[in-house]
PDB file of N, CA and C in Angstrom:
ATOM      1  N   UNK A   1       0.847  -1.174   0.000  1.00  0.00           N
ATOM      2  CA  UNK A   1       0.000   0.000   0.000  1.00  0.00           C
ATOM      3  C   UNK A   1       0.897   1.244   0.000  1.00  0.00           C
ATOM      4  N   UNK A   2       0.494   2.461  -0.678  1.00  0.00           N
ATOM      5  CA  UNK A   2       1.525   3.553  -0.878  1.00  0.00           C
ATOM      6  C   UNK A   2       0.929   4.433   0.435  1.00  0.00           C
ATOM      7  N   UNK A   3       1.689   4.964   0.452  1.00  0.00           N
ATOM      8  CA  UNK A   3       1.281   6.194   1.710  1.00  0.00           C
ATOM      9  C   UNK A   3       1.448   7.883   1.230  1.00  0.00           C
ATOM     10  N   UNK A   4       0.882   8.535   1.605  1.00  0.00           N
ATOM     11  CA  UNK A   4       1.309   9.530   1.312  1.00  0.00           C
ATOM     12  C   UNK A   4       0.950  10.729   2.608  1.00  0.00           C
ATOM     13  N   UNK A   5       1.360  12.171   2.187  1.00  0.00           N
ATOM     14  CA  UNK A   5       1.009  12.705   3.135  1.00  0.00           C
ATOM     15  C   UNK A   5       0.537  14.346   2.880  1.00  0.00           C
ATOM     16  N   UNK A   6      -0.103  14.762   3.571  1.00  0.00           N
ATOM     17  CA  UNK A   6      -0.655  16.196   2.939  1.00  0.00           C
ATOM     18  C   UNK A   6       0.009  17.387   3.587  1.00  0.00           C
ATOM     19  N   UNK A   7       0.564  18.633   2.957  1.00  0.00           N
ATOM     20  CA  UNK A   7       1.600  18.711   3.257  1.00  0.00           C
ATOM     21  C   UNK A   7       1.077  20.434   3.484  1.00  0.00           C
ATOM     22  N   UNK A   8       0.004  20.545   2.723  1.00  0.00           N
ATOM     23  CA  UNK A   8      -0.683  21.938   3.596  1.00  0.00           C
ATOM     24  C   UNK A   8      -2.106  21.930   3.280  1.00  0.00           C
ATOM     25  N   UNK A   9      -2.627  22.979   3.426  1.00  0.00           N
ATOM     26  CA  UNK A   9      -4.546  23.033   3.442  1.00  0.00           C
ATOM     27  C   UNK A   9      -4.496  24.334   2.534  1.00  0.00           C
ATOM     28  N   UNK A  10      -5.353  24.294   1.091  1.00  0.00           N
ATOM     29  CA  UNK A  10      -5.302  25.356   0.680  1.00  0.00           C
ATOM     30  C   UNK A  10      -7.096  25.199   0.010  1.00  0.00           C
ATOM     31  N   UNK A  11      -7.617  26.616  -0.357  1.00  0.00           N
ATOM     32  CA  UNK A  11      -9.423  26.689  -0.185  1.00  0.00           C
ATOM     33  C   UNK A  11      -9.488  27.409  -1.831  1.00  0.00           C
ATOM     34  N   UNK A  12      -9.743  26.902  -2.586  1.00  0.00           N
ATOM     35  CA  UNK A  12     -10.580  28.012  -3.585  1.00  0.00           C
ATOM     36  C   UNK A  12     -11.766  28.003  -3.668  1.00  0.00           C
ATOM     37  N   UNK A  13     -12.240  28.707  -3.240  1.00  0.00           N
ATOM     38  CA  UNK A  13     -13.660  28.720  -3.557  1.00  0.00           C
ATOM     39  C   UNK A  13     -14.910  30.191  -3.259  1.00  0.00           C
ATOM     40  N   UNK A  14     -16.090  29.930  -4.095  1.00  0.00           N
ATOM     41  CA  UNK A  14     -16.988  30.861  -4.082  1.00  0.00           C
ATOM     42  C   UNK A  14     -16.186  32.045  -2.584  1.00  0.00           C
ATOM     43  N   UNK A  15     -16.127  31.620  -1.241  1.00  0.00           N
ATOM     44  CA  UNK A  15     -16.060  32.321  -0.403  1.00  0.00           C
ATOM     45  C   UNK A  15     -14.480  33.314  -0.295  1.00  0.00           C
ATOM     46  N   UNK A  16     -13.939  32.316  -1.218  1.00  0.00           N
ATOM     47  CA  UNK A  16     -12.425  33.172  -1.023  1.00  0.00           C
ATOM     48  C   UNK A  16     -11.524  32.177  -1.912  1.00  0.00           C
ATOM     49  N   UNK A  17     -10.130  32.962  -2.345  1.00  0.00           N
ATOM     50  CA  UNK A  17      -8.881  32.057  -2.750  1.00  0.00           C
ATOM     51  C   UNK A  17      -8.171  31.649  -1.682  1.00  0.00           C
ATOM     52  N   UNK A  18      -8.157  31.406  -0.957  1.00  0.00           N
ATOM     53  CA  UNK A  18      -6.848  30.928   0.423  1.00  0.00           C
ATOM     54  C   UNK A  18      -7.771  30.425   1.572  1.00  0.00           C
ATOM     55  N   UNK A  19      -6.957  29.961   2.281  1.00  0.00           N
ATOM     56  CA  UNK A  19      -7.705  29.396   3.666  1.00  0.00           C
ATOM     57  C   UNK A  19      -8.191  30.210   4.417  1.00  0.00           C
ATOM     58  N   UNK A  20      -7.356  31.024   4.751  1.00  0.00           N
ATOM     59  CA  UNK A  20      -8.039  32.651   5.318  1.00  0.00           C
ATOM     60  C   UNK A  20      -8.960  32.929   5.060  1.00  0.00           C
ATOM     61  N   UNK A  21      -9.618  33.497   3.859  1.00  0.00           N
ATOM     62  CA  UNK A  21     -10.106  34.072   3.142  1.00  0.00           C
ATOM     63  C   UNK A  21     -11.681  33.038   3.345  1.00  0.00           C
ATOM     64  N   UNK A  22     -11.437  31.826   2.828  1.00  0.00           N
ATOM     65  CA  UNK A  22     -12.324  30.599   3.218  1.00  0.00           C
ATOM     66  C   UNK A  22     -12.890  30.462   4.379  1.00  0.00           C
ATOM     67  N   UNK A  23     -12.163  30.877   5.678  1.00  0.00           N
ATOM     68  CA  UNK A  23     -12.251  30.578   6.909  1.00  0.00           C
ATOM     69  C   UNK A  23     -12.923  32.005   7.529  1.00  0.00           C
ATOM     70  N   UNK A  24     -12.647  32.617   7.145  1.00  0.00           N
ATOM     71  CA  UNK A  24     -13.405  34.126   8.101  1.00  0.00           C
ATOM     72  C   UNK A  24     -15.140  34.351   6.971  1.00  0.00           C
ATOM     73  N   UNK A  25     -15.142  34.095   5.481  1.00  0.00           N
ATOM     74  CA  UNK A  25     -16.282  33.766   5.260  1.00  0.00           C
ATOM     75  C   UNK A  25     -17.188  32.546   6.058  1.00  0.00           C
ATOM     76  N   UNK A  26     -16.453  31.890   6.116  1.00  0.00           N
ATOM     77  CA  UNK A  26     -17.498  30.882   6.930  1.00  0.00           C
ATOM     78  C   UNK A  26     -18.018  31.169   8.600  1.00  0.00           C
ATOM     79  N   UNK A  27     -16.984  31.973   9.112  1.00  0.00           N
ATOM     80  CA  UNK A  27     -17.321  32.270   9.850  1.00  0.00           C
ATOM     81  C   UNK A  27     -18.277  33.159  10.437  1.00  0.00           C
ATOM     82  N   UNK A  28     -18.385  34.183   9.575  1.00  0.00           N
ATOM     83  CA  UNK A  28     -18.972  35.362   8.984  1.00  0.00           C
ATOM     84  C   UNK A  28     -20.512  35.036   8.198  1.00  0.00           C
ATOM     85  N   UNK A  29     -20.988  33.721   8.278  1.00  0.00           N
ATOM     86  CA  UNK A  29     -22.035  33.623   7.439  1.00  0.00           C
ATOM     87  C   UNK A  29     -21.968  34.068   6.330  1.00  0.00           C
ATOM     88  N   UNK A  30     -21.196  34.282   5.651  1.00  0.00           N
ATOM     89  CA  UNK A  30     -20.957  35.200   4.399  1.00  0.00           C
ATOM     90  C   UNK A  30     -21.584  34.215   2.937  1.00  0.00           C
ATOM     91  N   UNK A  31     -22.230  34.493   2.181  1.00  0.00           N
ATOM     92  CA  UNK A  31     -22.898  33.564   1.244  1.00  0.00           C
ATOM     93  C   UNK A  31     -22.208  33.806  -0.412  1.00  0.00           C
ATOM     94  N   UNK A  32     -21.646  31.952  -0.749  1.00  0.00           N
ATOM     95  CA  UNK A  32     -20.876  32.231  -1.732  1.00  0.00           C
ATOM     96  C   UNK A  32     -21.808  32.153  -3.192  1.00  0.00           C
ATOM     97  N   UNK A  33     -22.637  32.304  -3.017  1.00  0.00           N
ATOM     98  CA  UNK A  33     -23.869  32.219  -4.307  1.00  0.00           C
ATOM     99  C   UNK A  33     -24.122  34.072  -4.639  1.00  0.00           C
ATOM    100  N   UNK A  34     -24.224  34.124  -5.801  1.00  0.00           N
ATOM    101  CA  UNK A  34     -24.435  35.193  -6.535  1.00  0.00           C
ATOM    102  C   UNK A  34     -25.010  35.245  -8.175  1.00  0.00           C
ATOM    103  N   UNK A  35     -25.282  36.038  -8.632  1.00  0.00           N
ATOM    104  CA  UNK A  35     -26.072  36.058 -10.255  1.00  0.00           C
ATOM    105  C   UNK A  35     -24.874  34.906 -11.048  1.00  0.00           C
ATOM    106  N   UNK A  36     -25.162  34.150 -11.692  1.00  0.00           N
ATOM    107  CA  UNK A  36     -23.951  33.833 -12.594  1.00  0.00           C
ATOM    108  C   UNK A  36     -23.699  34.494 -13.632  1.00  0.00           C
ATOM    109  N   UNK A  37     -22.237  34.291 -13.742  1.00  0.00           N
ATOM    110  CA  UNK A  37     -21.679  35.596 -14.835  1.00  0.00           C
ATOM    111  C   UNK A  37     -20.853  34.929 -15.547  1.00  0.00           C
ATOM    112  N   UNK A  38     -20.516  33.375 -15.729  1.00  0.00           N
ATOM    113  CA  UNK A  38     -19.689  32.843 -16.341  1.00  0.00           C
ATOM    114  C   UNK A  38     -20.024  32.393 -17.938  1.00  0.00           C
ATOM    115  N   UNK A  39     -21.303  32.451 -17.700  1.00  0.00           N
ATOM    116  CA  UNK A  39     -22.321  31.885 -19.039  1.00  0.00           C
ATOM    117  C   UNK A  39     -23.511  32.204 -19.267  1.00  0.00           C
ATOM    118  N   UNK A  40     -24.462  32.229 -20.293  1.00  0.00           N
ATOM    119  CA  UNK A  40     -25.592  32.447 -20.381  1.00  0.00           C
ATOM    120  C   UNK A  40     -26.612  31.979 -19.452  1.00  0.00           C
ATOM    121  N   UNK A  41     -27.115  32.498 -18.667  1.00  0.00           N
ATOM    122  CA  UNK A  41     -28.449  32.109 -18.129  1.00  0.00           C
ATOM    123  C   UNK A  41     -29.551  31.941 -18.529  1.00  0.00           C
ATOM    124  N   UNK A  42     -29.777  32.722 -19.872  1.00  0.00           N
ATOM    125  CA  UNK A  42     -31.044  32.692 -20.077  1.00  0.00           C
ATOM    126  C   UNK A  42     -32.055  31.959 -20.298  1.00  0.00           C
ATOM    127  N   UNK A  43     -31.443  30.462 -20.679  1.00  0.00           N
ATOM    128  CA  UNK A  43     -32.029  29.446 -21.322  1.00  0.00           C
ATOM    129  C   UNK A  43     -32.266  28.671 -20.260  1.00  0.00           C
ATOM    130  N   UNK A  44     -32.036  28.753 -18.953  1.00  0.00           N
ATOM    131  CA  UNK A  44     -31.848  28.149 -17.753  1.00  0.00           C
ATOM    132  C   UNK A  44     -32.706  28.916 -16.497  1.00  0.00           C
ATOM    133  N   UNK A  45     -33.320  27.963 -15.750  1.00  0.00           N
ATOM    134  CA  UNK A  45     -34.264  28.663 -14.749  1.00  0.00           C
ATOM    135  C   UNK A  45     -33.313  29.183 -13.733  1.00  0.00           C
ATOM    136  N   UNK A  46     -32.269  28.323 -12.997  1.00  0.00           N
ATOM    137  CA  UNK A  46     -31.417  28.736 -12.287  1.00  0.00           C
ATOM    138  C   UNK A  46     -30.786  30.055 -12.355  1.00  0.00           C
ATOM    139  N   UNK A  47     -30.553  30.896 -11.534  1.00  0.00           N
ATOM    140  CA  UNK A  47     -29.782  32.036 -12.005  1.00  0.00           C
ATOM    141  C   UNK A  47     -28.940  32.617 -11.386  1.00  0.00           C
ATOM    142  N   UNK A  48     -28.197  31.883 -10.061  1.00  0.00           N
ATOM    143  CA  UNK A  48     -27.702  32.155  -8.996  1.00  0.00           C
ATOM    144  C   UNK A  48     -26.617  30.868  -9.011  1.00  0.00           C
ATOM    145  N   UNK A  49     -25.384  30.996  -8.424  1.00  0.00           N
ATOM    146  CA  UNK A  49     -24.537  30.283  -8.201  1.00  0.00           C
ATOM    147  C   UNK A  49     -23.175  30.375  -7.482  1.00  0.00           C
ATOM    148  N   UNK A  50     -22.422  29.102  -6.961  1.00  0.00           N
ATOM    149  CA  UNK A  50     -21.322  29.507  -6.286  1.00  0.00           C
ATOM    150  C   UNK A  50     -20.082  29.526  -7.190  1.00  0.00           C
ATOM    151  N   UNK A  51     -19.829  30.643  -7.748  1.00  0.00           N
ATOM    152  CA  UNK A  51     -18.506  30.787  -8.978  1.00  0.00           C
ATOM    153  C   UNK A  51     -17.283  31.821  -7.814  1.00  0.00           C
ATOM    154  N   UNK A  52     -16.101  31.112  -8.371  1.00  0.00           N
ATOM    155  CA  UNK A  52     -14.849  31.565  -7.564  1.00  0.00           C
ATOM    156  C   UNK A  52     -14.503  32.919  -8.124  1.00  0.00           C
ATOM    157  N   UNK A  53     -14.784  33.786  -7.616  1.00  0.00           N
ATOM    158  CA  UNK A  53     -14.842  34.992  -8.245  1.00  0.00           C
ATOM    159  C   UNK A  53     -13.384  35.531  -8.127  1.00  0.00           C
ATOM    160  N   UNK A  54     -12.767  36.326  -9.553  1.00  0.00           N
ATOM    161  CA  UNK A  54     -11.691  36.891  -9.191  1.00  0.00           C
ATOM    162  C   UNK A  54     -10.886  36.399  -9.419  1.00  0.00           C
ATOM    163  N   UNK A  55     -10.778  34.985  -9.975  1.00  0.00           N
ATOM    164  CA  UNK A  55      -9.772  34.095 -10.127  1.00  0.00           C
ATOM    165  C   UNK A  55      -9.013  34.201 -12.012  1.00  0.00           C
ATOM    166  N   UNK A  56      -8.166  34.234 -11.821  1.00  0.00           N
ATOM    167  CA  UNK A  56      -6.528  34.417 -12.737  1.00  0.00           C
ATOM    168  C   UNK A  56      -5.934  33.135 -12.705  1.00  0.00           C
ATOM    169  N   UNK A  57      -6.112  32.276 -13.737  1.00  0.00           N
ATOM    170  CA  UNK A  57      -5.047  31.207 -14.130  1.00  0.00           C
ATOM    171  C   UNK A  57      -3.542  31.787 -14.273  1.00  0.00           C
ATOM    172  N   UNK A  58      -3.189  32.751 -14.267  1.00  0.00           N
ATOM    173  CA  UNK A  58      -1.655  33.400 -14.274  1.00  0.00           C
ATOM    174  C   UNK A  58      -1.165  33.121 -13.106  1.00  0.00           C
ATOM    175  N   UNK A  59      -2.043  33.272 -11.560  1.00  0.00           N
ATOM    176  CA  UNK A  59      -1.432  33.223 -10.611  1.00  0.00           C
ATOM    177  C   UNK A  59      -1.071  31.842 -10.238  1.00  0.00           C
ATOM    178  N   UNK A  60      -1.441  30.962 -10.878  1.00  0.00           N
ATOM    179  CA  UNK A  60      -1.189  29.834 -10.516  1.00  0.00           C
ATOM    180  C   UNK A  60      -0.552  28.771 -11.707  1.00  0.00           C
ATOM    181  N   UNK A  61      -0.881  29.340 -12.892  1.00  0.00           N
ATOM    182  CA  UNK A  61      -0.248  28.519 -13.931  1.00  0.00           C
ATOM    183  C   UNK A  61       0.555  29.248 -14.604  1.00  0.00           C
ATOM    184  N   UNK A  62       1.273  28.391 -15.355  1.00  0.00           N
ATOM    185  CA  UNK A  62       1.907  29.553 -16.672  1.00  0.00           C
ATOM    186  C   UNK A  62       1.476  29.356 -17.910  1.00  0.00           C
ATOM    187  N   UNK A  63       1.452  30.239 -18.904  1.00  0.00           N
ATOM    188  CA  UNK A  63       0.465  30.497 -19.810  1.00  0.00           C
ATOM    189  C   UNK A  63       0.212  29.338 -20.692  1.00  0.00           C
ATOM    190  N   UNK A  64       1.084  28.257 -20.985  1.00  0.00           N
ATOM    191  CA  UNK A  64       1.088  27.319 -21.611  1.00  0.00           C
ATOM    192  C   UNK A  64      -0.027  26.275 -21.124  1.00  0.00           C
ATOM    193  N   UNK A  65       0.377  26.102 -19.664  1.00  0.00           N
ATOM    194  CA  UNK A  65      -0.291  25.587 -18.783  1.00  0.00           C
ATOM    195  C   UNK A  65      -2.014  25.634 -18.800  1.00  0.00           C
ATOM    196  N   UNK A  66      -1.911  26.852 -18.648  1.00  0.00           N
ATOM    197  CA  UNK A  66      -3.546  27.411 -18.867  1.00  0.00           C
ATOM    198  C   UNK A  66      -4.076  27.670 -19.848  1.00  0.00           C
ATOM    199  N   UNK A  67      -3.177  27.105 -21.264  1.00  0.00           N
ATOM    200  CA  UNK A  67      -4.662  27.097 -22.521  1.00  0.00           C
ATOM    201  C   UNK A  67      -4.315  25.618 -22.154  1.00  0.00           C
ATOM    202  N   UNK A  68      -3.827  24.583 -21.969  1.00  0.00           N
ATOM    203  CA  UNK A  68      -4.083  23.098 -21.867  1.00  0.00           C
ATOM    204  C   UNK A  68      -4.984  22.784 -20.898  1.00  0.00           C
ATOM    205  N   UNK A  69      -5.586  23.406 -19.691  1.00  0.00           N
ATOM    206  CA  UNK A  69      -6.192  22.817 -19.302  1.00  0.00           C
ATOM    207  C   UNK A  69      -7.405  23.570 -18.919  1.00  0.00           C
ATOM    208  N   UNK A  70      -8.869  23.613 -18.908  1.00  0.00           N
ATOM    209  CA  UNK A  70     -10.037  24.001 -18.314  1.00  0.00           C
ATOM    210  C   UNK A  70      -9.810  24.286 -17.312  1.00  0.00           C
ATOM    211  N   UNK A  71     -11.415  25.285 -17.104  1.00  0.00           N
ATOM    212  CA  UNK A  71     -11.053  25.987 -15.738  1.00  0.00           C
ATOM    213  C   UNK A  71     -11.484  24.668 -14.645  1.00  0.00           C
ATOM    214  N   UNK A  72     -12.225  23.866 -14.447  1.00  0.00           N
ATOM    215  CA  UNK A  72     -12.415  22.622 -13.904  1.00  0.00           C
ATOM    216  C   UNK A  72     -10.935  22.054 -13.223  1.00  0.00           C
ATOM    217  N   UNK A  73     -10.500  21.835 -14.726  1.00  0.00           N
ATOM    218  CA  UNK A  73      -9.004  21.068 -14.493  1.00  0.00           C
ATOM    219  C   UNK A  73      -7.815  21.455 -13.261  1.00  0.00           C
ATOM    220  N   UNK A  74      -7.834  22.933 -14.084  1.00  0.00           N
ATOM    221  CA  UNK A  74      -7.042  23.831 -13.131  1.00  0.00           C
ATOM    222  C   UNK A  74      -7.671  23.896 -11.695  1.00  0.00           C
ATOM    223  N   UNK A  75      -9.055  23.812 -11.343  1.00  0.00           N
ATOM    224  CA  UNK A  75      -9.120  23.702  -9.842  1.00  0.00           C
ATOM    225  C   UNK A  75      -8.889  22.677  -9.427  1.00  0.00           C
ATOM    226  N   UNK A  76      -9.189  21.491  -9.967  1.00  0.00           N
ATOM    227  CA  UNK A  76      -8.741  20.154  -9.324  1.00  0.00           C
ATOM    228  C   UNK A  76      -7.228  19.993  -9.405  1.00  0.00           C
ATOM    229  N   UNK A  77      -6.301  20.518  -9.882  1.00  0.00           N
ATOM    230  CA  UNK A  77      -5.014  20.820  -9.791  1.00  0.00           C
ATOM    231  C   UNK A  77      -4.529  21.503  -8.388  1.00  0.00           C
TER     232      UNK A  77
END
């Protein structure tokens, strides 16, 4: 069996980019749902959602990097 080990805690999401950021929204009741702005809504009843707002594939990839992979990809990265 392999082992491995986790080596820090890091958060992207609707509430924030960093753990911080993650952690005082939650604390804060702070709500990560808002209008969506990533795509058309119109065709769709839904119109509200939790999108990571603010987010730059630069800060985390390099440019090559980030036309190879979706924005999906890159968060599960």
């Amino acid at each position: 069996m392999r082992r491995f080990v986790v080596t820090s805690i890091g958060a992207l999401t609707s509430l924030g980019k960093n753990l911080h950021e993650y952690w005082e929204g939650l604390k804060n009741g702070v709500s990560g749902s808002e209008l969506i702005t990533r795509f058309d809504k119109e065709k769709i009843k839904t119109k509200f959602a939790c999108e990571v707002k603010g987010y730059d594939s630069g800060n985390y990839f390099d440019r090559k990097e980030t036309n190879k992979l979706d924005m999906y990809s890159q968060f599960v990265i």
